[in-house]
N, C-alpha and C. Protein backbone atom coordinates (compact mmCIF):
# COMPACT_ATOMS: atom_id res chain seq x y z
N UNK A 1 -17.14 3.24 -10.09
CA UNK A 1 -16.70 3.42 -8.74
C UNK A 1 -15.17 3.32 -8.73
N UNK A 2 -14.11 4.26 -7.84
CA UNK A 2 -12.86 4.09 -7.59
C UNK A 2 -12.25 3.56 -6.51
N UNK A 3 -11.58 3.21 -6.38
CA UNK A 3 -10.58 2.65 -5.22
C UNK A 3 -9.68 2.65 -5.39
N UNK A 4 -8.77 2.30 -3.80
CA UNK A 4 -7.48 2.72 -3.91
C UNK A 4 -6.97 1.75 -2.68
N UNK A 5 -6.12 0.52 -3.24
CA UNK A 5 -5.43 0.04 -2.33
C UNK A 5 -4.22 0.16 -2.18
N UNK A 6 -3.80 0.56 -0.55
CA UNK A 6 -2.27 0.65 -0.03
C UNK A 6 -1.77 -0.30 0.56
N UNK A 7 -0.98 -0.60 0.19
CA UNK A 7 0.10 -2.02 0.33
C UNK A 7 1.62 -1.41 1.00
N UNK A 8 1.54 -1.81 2.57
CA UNK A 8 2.68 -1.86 3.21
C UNK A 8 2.97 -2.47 3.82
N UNK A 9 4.20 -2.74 4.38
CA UNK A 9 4.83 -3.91 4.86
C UNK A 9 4.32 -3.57 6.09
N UNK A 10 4.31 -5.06 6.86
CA UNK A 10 4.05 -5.15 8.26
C UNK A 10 4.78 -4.73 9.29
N UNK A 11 4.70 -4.38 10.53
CA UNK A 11 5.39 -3.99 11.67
C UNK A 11 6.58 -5.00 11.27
N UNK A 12 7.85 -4.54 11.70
CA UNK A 12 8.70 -5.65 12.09
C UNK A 12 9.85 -6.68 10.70
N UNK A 13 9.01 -5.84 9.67
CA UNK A 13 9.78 -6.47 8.63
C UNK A 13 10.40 -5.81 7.73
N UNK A 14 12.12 -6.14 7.58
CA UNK A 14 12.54 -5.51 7.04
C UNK A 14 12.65 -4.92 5.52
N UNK A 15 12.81 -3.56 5.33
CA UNK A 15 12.32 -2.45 4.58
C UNK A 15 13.77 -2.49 4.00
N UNK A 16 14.63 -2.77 3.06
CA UNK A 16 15.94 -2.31 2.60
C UNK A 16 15.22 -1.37 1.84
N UNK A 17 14.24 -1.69 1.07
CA UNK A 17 14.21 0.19 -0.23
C UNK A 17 13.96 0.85 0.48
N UNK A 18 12.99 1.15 1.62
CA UNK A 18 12.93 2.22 2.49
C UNK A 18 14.51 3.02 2.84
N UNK A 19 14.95 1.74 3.56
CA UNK A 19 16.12 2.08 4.38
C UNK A 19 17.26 2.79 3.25
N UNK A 20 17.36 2.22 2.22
CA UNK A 20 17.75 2.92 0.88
C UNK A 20 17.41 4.53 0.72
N UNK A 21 15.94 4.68 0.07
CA UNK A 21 15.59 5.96 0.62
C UNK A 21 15.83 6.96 1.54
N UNK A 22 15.77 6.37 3.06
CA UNK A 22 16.29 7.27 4.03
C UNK A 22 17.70 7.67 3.78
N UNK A 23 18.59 7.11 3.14
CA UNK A 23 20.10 7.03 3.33
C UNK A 23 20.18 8.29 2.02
N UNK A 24 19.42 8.45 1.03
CA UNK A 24 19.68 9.37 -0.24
C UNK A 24 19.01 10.30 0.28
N UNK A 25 17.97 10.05 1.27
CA UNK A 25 17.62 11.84 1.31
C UNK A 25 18.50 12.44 2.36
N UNK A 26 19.09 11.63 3.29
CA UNK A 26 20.01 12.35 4.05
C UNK A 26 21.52 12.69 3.28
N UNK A 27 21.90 12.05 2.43
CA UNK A 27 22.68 12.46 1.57
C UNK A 27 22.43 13.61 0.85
N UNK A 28 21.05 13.90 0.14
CA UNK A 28 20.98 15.17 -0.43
C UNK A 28 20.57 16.60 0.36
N UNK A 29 20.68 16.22 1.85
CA UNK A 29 20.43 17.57 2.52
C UNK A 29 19.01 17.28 3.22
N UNK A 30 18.21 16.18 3.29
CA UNK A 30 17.03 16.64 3.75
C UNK A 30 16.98 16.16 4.87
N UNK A 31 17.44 16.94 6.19
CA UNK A 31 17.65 16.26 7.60
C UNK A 31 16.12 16.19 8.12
N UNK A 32 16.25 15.60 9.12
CA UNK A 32 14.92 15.50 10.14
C UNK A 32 14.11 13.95 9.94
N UNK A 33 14.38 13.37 8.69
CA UNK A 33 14.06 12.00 8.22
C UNK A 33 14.48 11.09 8.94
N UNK A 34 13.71 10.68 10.16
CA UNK A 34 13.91 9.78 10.69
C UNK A 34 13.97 8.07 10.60
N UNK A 35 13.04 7.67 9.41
CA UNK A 35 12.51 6.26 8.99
C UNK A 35 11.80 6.84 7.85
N UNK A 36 11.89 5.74 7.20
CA UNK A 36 11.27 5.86 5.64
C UNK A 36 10.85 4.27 5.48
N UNK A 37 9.55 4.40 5.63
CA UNK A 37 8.96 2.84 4.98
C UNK A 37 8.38 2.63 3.75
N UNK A 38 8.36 2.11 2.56
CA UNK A 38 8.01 1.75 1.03
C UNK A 38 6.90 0.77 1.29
N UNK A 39 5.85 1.59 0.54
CA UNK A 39 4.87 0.45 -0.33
C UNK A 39 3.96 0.67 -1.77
N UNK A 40 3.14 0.84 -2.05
CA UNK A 40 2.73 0.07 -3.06
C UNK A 40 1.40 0.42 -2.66
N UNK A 41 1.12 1.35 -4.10
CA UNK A 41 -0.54 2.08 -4.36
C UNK A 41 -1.20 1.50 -5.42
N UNK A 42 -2.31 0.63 -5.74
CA UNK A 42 -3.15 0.54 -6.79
C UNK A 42 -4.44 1.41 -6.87
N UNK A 43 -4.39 1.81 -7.50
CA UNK A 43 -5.69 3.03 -8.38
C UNK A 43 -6.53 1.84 -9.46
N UNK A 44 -7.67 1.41 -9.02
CA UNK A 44 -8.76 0.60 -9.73
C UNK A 44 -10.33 1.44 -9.83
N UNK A 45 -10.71 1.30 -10.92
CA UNK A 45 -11.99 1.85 -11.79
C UNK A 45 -13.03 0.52 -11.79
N UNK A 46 -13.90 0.40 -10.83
CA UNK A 46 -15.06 -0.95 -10.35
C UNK A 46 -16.09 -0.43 -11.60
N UNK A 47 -16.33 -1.37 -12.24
CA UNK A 47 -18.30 -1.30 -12.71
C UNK A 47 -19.07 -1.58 -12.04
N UNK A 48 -20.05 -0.86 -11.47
CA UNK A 48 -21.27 -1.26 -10.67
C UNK A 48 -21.15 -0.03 -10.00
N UNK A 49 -22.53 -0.74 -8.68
CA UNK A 49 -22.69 0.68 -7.60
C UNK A 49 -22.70 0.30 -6.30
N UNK A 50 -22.58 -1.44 -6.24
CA UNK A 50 -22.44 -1.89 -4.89
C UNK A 50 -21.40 -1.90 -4.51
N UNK A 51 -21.07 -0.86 -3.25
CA UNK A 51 -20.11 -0.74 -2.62
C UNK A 51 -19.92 -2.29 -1.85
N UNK A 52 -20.41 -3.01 -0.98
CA UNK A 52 -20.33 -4.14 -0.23
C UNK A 52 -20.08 -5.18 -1.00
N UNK A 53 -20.10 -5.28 -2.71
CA UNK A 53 -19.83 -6.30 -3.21
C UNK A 53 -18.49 -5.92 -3.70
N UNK A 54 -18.10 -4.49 -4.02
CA UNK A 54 -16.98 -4.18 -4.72
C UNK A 54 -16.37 -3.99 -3.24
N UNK A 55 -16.20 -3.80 -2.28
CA UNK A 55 -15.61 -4.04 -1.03
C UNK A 55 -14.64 -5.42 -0.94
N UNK A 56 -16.16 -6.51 -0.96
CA UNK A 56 -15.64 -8.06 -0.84
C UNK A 56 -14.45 -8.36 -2.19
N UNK A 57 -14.94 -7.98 -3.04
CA UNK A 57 -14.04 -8.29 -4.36
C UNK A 57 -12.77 -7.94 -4.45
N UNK A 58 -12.46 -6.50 -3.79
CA UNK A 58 -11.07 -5.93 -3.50
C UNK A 58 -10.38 -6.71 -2.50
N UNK A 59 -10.88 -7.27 -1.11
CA UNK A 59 -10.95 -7.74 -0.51
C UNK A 59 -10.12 -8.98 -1.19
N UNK A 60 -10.56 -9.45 -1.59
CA UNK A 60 -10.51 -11.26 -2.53
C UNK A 60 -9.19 -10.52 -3.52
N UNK A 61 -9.13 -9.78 -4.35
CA UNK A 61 -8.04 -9.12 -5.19
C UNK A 61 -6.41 -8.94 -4.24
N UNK A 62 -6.54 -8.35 -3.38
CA UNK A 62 -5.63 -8.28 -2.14
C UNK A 62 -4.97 -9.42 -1.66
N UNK A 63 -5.93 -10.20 -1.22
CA UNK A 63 -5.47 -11.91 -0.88
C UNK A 63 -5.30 -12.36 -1.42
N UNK A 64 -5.18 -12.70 -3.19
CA UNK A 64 -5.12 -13.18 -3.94
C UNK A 64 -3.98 -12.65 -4.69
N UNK A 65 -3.69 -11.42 -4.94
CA UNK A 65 -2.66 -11.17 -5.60
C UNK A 65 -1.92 -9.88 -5.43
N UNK A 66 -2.48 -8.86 -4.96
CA UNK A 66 -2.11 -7.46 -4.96
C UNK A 66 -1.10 -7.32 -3.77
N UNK A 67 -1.23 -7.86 -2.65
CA UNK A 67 -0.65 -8.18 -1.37
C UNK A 67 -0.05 -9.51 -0.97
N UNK A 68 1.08 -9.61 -0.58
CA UNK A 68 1.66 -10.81 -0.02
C UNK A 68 1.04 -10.73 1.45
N UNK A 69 0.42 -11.27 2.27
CA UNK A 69 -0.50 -11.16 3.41
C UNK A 69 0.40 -11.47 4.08
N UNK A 70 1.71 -12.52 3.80
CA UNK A 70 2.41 -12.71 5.04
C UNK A 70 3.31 -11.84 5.34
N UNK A 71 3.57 -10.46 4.62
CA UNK A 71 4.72 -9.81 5.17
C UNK A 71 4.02 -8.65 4.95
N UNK A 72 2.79 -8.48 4.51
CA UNK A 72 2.23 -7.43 3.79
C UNK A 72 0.98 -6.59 4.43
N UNK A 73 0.40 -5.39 4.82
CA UNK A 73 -0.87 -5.17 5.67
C UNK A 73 -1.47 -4.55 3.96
N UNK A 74 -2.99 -4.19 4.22
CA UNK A 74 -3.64 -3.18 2.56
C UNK A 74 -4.51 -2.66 3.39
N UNK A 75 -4.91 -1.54 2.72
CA UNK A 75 -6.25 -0.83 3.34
C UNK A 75 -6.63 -0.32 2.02
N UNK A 76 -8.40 -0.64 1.83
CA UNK A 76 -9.21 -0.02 0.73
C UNK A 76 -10.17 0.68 1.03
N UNK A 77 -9.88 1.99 -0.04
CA UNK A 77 -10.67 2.95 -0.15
C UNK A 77 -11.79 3.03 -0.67
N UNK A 78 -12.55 3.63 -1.11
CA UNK A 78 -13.72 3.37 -2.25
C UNK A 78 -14.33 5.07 -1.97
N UNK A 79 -14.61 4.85 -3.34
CA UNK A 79 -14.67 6.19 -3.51
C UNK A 79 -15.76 6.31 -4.86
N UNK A 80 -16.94 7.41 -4.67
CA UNK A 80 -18.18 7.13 -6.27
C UNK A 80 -17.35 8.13 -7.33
């Protein structure tokens, strides 16, 4: 089984690599870029077939290490 957790910062907290980003693409010509926010993709390969246990486990992986929860939101995918 695959998954895919996205790791981005929360409303309200500041983004310097984003804000970095926005500043080089308007430097190289690419207008219309209003905000640019940065985060953080993990691509994981589960053994098994229970989705609800490999759910909880990502779940527990996130809070535990993949995500800082206090500045941090994730959303997981799952995918056969």
């Amino acid at each position: 089984m695959k998954a895919r957790v996205t790791v981005t910062l929360k409303a309200g907290v500041l983004d310097p690599q984003g804000q970095a980003i926005e500043g080089s693409l308007k430097s190289l010509g690419f207008a219309g870029v209003a905000s640019v926010r940065q985060g953080k993709v993990f691509d994981l390969v589960l053994d098994g077939t229970d989705e609800a246990a490999a759910r909880s486990a990502l779940n527990s992986m996130c809070e535990k290490l993949l995500a800082n929860t206090v500045i941090e939101n994730y959303a997981v995918e799952i995918s056969n």
